[in-house]
PDB file of N, CA and C in Angstrom:
ATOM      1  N   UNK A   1     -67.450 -60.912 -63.615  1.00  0.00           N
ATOM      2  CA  UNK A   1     -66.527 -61.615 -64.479  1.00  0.00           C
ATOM      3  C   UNK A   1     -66.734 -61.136 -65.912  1.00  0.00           C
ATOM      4  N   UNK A   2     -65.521 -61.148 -66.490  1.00  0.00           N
ATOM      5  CA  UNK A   2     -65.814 -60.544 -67.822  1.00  0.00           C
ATOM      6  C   UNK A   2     -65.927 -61.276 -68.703  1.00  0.00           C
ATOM      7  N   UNK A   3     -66.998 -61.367 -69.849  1.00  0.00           N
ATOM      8  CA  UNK A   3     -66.949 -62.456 -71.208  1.00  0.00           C
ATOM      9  C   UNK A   3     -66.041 -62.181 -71.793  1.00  0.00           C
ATOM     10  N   UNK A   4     -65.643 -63.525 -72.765  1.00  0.00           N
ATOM     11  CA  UNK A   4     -64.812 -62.969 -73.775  1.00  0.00           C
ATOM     12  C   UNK A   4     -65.448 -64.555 -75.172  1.00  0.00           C
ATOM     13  N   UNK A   5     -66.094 -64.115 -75.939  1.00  0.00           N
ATOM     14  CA  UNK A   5     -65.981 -64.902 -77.377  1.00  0.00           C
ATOM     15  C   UNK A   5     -64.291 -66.010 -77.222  1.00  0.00           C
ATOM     16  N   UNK A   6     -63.790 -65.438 -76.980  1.00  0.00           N
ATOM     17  CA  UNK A   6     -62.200 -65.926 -77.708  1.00  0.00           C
ATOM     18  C   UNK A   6     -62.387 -67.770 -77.272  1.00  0.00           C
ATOM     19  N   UNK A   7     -61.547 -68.387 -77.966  1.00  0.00           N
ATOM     20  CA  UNK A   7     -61.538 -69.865 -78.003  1.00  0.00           C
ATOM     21  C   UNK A   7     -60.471 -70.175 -76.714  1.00  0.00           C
ATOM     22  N   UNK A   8     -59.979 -70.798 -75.624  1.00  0.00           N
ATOM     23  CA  UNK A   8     -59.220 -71.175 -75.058  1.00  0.00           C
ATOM     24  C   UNK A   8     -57.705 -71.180 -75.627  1.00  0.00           C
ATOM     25  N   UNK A   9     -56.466 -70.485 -74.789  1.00  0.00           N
ATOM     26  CA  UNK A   9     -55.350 -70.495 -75.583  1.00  0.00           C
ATOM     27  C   UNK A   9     -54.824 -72.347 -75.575  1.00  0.00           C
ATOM     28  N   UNK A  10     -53.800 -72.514 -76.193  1.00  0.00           N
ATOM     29  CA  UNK A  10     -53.306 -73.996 -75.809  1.00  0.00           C
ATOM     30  C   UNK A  10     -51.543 -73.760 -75.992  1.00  0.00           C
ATOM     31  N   UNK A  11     -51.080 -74.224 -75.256  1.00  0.00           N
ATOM     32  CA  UNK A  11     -49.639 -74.325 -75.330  1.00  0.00           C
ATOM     33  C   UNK A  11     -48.696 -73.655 -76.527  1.00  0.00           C
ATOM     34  N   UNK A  12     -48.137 -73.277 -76.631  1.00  0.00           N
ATOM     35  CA  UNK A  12     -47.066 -72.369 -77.860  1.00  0.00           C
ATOM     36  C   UNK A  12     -48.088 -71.595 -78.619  1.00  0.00           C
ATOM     37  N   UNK A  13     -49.092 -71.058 -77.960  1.00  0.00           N
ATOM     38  CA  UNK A  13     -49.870 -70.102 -78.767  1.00  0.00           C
ATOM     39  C   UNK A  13     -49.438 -69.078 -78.552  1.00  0.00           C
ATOM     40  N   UNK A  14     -49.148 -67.802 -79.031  1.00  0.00           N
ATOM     41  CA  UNK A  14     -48.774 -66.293 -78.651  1.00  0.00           C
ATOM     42  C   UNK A  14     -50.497 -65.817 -78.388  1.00  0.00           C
ATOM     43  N   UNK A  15     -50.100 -65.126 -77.105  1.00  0.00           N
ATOM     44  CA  UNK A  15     -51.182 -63.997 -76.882  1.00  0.00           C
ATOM     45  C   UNK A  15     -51.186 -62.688 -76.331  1.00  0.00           C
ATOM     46  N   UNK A  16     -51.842 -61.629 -76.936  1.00  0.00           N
ATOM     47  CA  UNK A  16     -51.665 -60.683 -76.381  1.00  0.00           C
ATOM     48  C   UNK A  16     -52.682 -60.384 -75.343  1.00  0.00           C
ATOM     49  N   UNK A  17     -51.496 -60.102 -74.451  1.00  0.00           N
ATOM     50  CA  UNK A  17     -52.530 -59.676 -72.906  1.00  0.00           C
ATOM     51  C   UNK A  17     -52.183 -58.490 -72.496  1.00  0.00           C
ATOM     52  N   UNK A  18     -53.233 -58.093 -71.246  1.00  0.00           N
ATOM     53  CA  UNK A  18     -52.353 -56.779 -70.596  1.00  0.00           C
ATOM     54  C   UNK A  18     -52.040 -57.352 -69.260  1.00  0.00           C
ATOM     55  N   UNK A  19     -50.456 -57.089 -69.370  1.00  0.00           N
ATOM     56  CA  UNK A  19     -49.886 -57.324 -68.005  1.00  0.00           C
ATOM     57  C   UNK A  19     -50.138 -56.608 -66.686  1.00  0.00           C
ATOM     58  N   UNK A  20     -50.696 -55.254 -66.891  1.00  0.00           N
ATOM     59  CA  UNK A  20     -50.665 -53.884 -65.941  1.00  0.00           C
ATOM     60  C   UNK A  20     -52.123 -54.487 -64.759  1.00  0.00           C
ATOM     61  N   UNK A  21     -51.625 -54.341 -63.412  1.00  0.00           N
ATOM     62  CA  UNK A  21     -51.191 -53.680 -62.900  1.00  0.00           C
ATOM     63  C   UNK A  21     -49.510 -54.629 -62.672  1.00  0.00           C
ATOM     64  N   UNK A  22     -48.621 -54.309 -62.721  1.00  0.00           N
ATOM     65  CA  UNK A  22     -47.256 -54.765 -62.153  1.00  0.00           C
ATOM     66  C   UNK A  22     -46.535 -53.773 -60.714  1.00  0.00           C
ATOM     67  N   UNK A  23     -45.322 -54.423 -60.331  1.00  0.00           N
ATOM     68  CA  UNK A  23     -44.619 -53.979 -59.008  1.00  0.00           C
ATOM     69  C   UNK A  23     -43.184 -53.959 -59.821  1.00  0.00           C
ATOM     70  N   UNK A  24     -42.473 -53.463 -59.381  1.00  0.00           N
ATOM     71  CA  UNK A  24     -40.749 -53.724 -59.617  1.00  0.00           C
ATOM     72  C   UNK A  24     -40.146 -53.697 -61.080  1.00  0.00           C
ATOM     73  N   UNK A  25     -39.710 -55.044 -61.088  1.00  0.00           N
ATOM     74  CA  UNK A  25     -39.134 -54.858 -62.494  1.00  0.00           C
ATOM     75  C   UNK A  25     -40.007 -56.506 -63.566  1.00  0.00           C
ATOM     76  N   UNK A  26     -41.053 -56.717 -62.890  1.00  0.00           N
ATOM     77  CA  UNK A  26     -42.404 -57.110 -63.453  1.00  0.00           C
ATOM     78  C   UNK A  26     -42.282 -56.658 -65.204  1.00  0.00           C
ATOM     79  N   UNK A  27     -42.519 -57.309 -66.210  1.00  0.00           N
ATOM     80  CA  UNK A  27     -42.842 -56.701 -67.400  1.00  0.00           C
ATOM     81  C   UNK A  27     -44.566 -56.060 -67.261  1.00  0.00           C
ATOM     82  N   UNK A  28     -44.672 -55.103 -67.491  1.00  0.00           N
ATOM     83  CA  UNK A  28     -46.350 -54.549 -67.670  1.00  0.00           C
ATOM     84  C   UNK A  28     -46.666 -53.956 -69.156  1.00  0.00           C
ATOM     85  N   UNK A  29     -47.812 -53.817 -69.145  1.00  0.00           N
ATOM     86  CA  UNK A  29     -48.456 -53.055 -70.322  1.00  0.00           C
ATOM     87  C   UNK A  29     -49.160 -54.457 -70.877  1.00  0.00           C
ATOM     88  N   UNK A  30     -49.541 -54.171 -72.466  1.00  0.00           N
ATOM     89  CA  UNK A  30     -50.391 -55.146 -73.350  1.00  0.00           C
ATOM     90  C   UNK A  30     -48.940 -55.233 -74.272  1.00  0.00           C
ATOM     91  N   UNK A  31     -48.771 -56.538 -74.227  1.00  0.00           N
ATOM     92  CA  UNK A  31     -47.763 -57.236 -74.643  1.00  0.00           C
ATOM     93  C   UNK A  31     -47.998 -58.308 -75.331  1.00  0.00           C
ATOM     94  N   UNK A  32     -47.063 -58.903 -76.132  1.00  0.00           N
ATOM     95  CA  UNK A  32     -47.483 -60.991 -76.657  1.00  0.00           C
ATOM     96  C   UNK A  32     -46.894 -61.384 -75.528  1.00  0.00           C
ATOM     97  N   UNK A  33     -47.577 -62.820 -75.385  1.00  0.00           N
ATOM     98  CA  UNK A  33     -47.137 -63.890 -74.064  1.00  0.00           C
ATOM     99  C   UNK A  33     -47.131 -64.647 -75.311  1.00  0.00           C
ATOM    100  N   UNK A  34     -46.312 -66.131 -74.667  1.00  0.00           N
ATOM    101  CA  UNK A  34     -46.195 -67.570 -74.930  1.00  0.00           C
ATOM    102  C   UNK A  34     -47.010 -68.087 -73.506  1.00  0.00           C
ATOM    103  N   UNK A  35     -48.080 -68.971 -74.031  1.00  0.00           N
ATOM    104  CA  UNK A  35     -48.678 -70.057 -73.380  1.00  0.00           C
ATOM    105  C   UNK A  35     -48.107 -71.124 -72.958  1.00  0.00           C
ATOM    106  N   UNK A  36     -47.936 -71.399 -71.668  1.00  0.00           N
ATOM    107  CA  UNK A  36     -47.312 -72.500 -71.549  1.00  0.00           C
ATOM    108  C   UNK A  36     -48.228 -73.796 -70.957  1.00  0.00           C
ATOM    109  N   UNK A  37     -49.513 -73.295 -70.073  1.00  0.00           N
ATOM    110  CA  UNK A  37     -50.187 -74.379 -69.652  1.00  0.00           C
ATOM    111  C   UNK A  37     -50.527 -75.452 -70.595  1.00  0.00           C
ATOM    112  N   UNK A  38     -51.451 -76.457 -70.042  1.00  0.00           N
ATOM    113  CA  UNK A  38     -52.054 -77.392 -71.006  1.00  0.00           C
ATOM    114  C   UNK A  38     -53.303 -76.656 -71.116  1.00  0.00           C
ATOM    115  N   UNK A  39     -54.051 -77.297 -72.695  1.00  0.00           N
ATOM    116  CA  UNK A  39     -55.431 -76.108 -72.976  1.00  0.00           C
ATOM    117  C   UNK A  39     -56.439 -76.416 -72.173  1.00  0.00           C
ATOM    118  N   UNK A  40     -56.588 -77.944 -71.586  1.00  0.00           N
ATOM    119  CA  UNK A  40     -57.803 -78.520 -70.957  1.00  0.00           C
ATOM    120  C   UNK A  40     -57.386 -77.530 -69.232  1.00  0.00           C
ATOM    121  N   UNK A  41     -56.850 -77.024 -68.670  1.00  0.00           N
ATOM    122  CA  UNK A  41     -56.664 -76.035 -67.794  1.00  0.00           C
ATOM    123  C   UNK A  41     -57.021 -75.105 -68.115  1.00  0.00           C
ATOM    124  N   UNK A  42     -56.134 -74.233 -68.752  1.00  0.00           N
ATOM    125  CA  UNK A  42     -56.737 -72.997 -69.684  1.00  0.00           C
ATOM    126  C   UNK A  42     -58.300 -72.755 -69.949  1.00  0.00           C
ATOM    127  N   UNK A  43     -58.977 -74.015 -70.499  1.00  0.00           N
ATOM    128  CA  UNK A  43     -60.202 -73.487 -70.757  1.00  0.00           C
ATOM    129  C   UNK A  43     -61.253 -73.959 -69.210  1.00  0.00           C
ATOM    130  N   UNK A  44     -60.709 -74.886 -68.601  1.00  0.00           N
ATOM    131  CA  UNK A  44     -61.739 -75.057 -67.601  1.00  0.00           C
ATOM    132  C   UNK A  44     -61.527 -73.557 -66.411  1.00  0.00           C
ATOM    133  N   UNK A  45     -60.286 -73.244 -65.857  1.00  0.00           N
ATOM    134  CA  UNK A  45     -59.987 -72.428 -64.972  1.00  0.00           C
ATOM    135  C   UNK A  45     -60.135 -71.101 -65.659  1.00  0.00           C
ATOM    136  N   UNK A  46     -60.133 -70.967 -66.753  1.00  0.00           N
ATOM    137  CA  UNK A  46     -60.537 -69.357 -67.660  1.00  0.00           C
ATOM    138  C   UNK A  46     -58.684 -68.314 -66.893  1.00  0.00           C
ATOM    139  N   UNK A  47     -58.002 -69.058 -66.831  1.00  0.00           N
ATOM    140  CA  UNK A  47     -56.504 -68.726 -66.648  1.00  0.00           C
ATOM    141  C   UNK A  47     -55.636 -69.860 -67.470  1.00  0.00           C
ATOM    142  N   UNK A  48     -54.457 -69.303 -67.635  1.00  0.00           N
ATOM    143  CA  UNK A  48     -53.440 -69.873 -68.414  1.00  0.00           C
ATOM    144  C   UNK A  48     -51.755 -69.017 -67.681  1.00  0.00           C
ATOM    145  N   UNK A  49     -50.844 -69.988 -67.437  1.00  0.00           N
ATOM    146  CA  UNK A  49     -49.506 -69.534 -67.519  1.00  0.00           C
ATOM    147  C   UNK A  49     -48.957 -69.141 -68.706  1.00  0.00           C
ATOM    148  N   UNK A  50     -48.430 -67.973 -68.290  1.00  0.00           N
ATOM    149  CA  UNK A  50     -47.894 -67.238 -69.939  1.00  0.00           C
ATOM    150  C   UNK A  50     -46.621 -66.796 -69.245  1.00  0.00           C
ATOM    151  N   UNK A  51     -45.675 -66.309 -70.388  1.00  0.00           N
ATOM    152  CA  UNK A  51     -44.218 -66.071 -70.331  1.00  0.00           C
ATOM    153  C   UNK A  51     -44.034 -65.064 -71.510  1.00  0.00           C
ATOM    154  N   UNK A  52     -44.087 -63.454 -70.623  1.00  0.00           N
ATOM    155  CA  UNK A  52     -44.695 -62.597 -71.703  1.00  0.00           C
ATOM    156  C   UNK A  52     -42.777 -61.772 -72.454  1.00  0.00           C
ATOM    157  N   UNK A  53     -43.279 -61.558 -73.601  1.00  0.00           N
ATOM    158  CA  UNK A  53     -42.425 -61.495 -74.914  1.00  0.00           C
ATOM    159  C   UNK A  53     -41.791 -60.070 -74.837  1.00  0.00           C
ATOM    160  N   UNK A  54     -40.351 -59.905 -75.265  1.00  0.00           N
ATOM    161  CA  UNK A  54     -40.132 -58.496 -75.408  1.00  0.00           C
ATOM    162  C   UNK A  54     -39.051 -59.029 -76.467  1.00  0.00           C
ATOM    163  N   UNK A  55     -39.047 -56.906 -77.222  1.00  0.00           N
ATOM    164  CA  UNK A  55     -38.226 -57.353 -78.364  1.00  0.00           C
ATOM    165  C   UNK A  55     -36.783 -56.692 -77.869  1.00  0.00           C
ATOM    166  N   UNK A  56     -36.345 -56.428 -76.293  1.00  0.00           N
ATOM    167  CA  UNK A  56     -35.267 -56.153 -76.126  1.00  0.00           C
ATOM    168  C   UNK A  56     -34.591 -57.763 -75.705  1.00  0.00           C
ATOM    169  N   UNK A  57     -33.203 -58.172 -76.195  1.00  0.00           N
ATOM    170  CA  UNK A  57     -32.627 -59.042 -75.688  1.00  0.00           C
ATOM    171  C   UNK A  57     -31.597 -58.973 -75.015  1.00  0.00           C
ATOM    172  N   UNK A  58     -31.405 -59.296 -73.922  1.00  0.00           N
ATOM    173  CA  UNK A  58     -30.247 -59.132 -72.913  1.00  0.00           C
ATOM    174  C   UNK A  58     -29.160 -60.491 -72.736  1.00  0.00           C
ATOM    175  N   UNK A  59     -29.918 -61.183 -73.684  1.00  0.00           N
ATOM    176  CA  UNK A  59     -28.330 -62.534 -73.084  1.00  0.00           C
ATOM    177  C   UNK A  59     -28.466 -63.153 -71.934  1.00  0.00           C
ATOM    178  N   UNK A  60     -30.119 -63.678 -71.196  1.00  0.00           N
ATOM    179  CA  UNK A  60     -29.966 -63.424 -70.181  1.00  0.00           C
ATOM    180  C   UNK A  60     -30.320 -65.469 -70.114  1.00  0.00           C
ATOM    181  N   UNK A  61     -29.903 -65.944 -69.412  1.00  0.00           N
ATOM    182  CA  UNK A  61     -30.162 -67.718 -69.215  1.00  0.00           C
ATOM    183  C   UNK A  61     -31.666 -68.111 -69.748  1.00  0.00           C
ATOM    184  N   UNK A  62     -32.189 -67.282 -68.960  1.00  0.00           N
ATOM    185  CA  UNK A  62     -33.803 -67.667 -69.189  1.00  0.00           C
ATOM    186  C   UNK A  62     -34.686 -66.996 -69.905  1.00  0.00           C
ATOM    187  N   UNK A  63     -33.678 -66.961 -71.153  1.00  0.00           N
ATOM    188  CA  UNK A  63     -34.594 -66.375 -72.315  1.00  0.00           C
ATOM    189  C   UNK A  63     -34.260 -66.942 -73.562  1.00  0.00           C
ATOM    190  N   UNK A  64     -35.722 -67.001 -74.250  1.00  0.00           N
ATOM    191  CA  UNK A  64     -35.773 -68.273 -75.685  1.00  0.00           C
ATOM    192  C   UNK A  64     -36.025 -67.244 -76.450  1.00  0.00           C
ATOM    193  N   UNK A  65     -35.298 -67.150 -77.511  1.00  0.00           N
ATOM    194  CA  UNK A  65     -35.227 -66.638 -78.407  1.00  0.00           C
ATOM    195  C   UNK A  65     -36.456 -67.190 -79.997  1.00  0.00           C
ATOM    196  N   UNK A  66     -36.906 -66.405 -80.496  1.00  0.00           N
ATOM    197  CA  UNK A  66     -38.229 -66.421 -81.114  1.00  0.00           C
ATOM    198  C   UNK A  66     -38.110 -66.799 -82.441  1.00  0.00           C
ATOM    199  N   UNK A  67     -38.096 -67.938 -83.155  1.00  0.00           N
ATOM    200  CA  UNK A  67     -38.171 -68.289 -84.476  1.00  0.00           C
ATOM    201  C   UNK A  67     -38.246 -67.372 -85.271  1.00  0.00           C
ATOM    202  N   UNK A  68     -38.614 -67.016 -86.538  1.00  0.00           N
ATOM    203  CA  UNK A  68     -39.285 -66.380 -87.772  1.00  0.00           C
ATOM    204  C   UNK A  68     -40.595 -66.786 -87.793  1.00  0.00           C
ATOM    205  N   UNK A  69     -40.485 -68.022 -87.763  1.00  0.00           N
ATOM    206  CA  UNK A  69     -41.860 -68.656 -87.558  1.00  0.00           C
ATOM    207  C   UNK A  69     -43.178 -67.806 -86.699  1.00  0.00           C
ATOM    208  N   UNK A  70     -43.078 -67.591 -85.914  1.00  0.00           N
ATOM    209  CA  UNK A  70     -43.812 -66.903 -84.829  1.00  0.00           C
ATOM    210  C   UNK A  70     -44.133 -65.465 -85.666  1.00  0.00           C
ATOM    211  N   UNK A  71     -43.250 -64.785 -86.105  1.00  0.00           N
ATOM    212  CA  UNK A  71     -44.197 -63.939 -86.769  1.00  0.00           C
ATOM    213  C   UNK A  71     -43.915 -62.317 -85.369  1.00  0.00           C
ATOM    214  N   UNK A  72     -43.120 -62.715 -84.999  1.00  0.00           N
ATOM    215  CA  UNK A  72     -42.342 -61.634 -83.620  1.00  0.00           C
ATOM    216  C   UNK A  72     -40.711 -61.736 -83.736  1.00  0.00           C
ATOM    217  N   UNK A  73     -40.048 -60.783 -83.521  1.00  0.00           N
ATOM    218  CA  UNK A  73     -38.510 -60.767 -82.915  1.00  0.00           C
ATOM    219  C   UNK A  73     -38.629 -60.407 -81.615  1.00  0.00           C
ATOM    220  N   UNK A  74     -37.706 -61.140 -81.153  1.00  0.00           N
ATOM    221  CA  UNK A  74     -37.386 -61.034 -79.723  1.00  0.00           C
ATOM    222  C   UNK A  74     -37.586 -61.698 -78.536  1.00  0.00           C
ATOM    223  N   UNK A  75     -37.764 -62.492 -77.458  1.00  0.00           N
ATOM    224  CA  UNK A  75     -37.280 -63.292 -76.610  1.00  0.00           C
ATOM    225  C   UNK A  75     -38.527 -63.554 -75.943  1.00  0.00           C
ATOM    226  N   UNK A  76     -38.166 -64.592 -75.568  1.00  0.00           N
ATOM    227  CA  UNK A  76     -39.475 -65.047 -74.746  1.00  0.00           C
ATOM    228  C   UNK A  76     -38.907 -65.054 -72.752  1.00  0.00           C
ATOM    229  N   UNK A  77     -39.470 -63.923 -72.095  1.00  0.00           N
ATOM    230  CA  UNK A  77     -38.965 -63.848 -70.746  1.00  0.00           C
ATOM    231  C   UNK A  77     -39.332 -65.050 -69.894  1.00  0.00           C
ATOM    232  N   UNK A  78     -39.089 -66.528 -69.546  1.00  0.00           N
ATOM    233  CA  UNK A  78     -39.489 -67.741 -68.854  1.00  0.00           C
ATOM    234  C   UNK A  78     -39.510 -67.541 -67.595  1.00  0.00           C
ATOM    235  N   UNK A  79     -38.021 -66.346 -66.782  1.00  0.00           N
ATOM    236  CA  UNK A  79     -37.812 -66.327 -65.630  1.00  0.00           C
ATOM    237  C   UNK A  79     -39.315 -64.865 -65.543  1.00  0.00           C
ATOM    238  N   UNK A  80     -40.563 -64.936 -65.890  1.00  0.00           N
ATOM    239  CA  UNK A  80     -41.310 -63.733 -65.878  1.00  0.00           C
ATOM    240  C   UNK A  80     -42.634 -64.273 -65.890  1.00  0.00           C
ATOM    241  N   UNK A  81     -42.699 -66.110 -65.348  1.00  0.00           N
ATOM    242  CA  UNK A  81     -44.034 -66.434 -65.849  1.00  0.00           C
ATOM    243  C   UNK A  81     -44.701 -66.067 -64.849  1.00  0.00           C
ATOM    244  N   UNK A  82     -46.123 -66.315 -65.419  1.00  0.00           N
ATOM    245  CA  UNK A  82     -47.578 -65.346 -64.718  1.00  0.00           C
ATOM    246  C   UNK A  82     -48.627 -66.364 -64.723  1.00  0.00           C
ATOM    247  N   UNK A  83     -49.395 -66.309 -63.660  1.00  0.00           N
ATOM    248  CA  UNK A  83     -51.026 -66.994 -64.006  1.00  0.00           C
ATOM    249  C   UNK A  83     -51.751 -65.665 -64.596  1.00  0.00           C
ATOM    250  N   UNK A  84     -52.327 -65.511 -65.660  1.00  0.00           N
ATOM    251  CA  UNK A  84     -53.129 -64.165 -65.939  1.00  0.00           C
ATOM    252  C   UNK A  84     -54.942 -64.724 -66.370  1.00  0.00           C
ATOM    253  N   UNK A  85     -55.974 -64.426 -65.971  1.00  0.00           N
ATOM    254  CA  UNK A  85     -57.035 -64.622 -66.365  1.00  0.00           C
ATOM    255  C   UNK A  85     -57.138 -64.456 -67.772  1.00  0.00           C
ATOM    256  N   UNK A  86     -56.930 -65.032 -68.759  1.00  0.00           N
ATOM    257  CA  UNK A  86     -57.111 -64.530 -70.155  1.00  0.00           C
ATOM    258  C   UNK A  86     -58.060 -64.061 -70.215  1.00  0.00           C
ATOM    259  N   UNK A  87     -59.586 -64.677 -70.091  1.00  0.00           N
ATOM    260  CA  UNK A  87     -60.841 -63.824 -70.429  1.00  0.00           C
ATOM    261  C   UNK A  87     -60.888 -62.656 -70.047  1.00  0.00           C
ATOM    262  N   UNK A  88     -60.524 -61.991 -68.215  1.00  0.00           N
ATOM    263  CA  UNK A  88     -60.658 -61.121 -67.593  1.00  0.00           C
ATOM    264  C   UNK A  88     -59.849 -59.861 -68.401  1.00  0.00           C
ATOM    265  N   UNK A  89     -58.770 -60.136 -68.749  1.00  0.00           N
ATOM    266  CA  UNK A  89     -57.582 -59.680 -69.405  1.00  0.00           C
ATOM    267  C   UNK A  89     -57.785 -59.647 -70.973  1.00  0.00           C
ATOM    268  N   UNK A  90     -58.587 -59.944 -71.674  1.00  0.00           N
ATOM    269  CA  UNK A  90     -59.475 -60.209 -73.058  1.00  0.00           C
ATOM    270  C   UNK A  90     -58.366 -60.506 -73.844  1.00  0.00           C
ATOM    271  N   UNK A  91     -57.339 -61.528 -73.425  1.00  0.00           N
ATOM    272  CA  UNK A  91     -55.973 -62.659 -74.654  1.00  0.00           C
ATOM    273  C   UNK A  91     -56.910 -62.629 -75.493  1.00  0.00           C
ATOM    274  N   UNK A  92     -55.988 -62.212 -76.751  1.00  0.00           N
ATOM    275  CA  UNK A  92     -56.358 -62.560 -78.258  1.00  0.00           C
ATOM    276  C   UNK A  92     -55.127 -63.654 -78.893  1.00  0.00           C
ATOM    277  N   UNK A  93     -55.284 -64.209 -79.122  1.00  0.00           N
ATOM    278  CA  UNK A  93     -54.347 -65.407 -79.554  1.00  0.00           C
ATOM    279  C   UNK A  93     -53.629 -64.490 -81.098  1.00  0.00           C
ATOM    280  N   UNK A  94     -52.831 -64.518 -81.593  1.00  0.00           N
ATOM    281  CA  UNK A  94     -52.299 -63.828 -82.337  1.00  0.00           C
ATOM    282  C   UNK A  94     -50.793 -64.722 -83.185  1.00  0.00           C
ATOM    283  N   UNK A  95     -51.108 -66.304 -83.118  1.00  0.00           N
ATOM    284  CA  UNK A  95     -50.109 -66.752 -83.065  1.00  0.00           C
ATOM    285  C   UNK A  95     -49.362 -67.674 -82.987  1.00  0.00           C
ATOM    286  N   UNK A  96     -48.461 -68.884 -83.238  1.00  0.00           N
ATOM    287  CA  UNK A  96     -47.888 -69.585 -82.492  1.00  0.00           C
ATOM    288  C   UNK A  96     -46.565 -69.873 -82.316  1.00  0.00           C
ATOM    289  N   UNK A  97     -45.711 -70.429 -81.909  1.00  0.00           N
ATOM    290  CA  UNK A  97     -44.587 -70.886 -81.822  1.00  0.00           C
ATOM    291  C   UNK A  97     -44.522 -72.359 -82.122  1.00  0.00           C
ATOM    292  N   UNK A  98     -43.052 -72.519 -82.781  1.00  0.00           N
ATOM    293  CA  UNK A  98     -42.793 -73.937 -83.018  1.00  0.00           C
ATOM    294  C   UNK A  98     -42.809 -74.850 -81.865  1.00  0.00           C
ATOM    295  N   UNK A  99     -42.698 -76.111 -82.098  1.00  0.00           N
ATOM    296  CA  UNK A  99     -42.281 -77.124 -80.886  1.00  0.00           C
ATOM    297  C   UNK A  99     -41.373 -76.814 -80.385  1.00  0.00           C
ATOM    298  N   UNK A 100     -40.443 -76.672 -80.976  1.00  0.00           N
ATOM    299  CA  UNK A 100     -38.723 -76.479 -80.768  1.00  0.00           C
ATOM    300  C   UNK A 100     -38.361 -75.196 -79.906  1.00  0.00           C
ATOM    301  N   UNK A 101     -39.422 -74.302 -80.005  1.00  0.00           N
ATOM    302  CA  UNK A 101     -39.173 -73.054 -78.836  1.00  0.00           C
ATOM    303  C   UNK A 101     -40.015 -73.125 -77.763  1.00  0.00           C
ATOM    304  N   UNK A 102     -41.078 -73.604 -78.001  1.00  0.00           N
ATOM    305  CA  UNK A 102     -41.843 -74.288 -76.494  1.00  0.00           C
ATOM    306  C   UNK A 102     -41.088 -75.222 -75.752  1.00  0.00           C
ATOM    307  N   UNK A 103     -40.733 -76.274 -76.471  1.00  0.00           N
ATOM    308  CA  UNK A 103     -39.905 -77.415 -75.828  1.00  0.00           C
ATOM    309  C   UNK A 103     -38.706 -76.614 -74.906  1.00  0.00           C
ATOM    310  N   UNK A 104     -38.092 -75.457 -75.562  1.00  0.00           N
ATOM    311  CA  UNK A 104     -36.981 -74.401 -75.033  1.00  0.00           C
ATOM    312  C   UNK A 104     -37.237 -73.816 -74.155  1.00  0.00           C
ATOM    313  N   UNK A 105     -38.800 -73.006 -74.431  1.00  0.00           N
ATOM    314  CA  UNK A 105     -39.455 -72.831 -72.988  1.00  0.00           C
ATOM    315  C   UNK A 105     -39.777 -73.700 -71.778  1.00  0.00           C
ATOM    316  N   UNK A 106     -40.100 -74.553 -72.041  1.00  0.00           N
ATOM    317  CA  UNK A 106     -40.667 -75.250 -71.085  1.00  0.00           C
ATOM    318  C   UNK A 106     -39.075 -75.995 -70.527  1.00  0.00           C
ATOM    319  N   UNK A 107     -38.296 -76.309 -71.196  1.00  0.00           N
ATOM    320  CA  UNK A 107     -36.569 -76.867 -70.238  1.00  0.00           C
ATOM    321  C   UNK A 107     -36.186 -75.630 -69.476  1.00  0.00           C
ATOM    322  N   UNK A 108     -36.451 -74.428 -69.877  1.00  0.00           N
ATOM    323  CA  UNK A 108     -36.068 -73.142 -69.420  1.00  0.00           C
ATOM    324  C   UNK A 108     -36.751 -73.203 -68.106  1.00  0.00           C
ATOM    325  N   UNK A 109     -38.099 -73.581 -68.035  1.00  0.00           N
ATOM    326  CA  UNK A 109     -38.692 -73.376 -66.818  1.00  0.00           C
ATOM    327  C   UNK A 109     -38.856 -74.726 -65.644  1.00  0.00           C
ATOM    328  N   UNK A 110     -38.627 -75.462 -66.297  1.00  0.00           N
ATOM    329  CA  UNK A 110     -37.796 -76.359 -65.316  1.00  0.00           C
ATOM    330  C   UNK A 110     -36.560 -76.252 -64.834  1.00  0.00           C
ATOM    331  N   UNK A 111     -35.421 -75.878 -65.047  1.00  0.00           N
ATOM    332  CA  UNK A 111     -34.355 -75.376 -64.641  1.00  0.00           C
ATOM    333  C   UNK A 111     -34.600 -74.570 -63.690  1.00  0.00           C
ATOM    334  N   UNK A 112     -35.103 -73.038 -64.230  1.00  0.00           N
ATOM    335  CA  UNK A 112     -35.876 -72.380 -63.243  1.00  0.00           C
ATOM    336  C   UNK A 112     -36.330 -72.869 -61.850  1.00  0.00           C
ATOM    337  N   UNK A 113     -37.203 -73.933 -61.752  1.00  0.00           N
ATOM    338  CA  UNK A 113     -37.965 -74.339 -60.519  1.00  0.00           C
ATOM    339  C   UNK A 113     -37.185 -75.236 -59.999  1.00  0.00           C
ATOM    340  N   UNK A 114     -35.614 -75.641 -60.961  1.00  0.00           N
ATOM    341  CA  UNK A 114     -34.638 -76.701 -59.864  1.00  0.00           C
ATOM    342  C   UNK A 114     -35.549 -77.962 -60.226  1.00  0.00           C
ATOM    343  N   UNK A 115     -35.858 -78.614 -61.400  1.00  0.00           N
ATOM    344  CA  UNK A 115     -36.856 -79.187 -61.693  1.00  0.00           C
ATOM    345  C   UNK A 115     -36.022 -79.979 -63.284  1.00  0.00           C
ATOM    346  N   UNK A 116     -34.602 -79.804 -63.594  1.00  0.00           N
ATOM    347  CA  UNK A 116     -33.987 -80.392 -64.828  1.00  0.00           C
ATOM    348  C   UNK A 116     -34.150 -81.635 -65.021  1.00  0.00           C
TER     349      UNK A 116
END
């Protein structure tokens, strides 16, 4: 298992992870994610659900579009979430998002699961 110093992510935090290895049309590489778990998960399981970030936008239902705030352009992919080991994967937190685009995320991913 791999150490990592880093503090536990918590909900609307941006982190950069590496997505790779991926299959299909999977986003891969070292990318920003949005956190979506709760942190008391995150830090006990040393994993977190993330919903990783690109700066191409397609118009597509299940994508939240990224404040100024955040400190990134470009969309947050919801229909793309992941369990990823943060420690294993060495997430650096880099970040956060408002309420108002988590809250966006997180209706996004209920819809998703048929869950409105």
């Amino acid at each position: 298992m791999s150490e990592s110093a880093a503090a536990a992510p918590a909900p609307g935090d941006i982190v950069w992870v590496d997505f790779s290895p991926t299959l299909g049309t999977e986003q891969d590489g070292r990318r920003p994610a949005l956190v979506l778990s709760d942190h008391s998960y995150n830090d006990l399981s040393g994993r977190a659900l993330v919903a990783p970030i690109t700066s191409r936008t397609r118009g597509w239902p299940f994508e939240v579009p990224l404040t100024a705030q955040s400190g990134l352009a470009g969309v947050v992919l919801v229909d793309q979430v992941r369990i990823v080991d943060w420690r294993a994967r060495h997430a650096k937190i880099a970040g956060a998002v408002s309420p108002a685009v988590l809250d966006e995320a997180a209706a996004k991913l209920a819809a998703l699961i048929g869950r409105r």
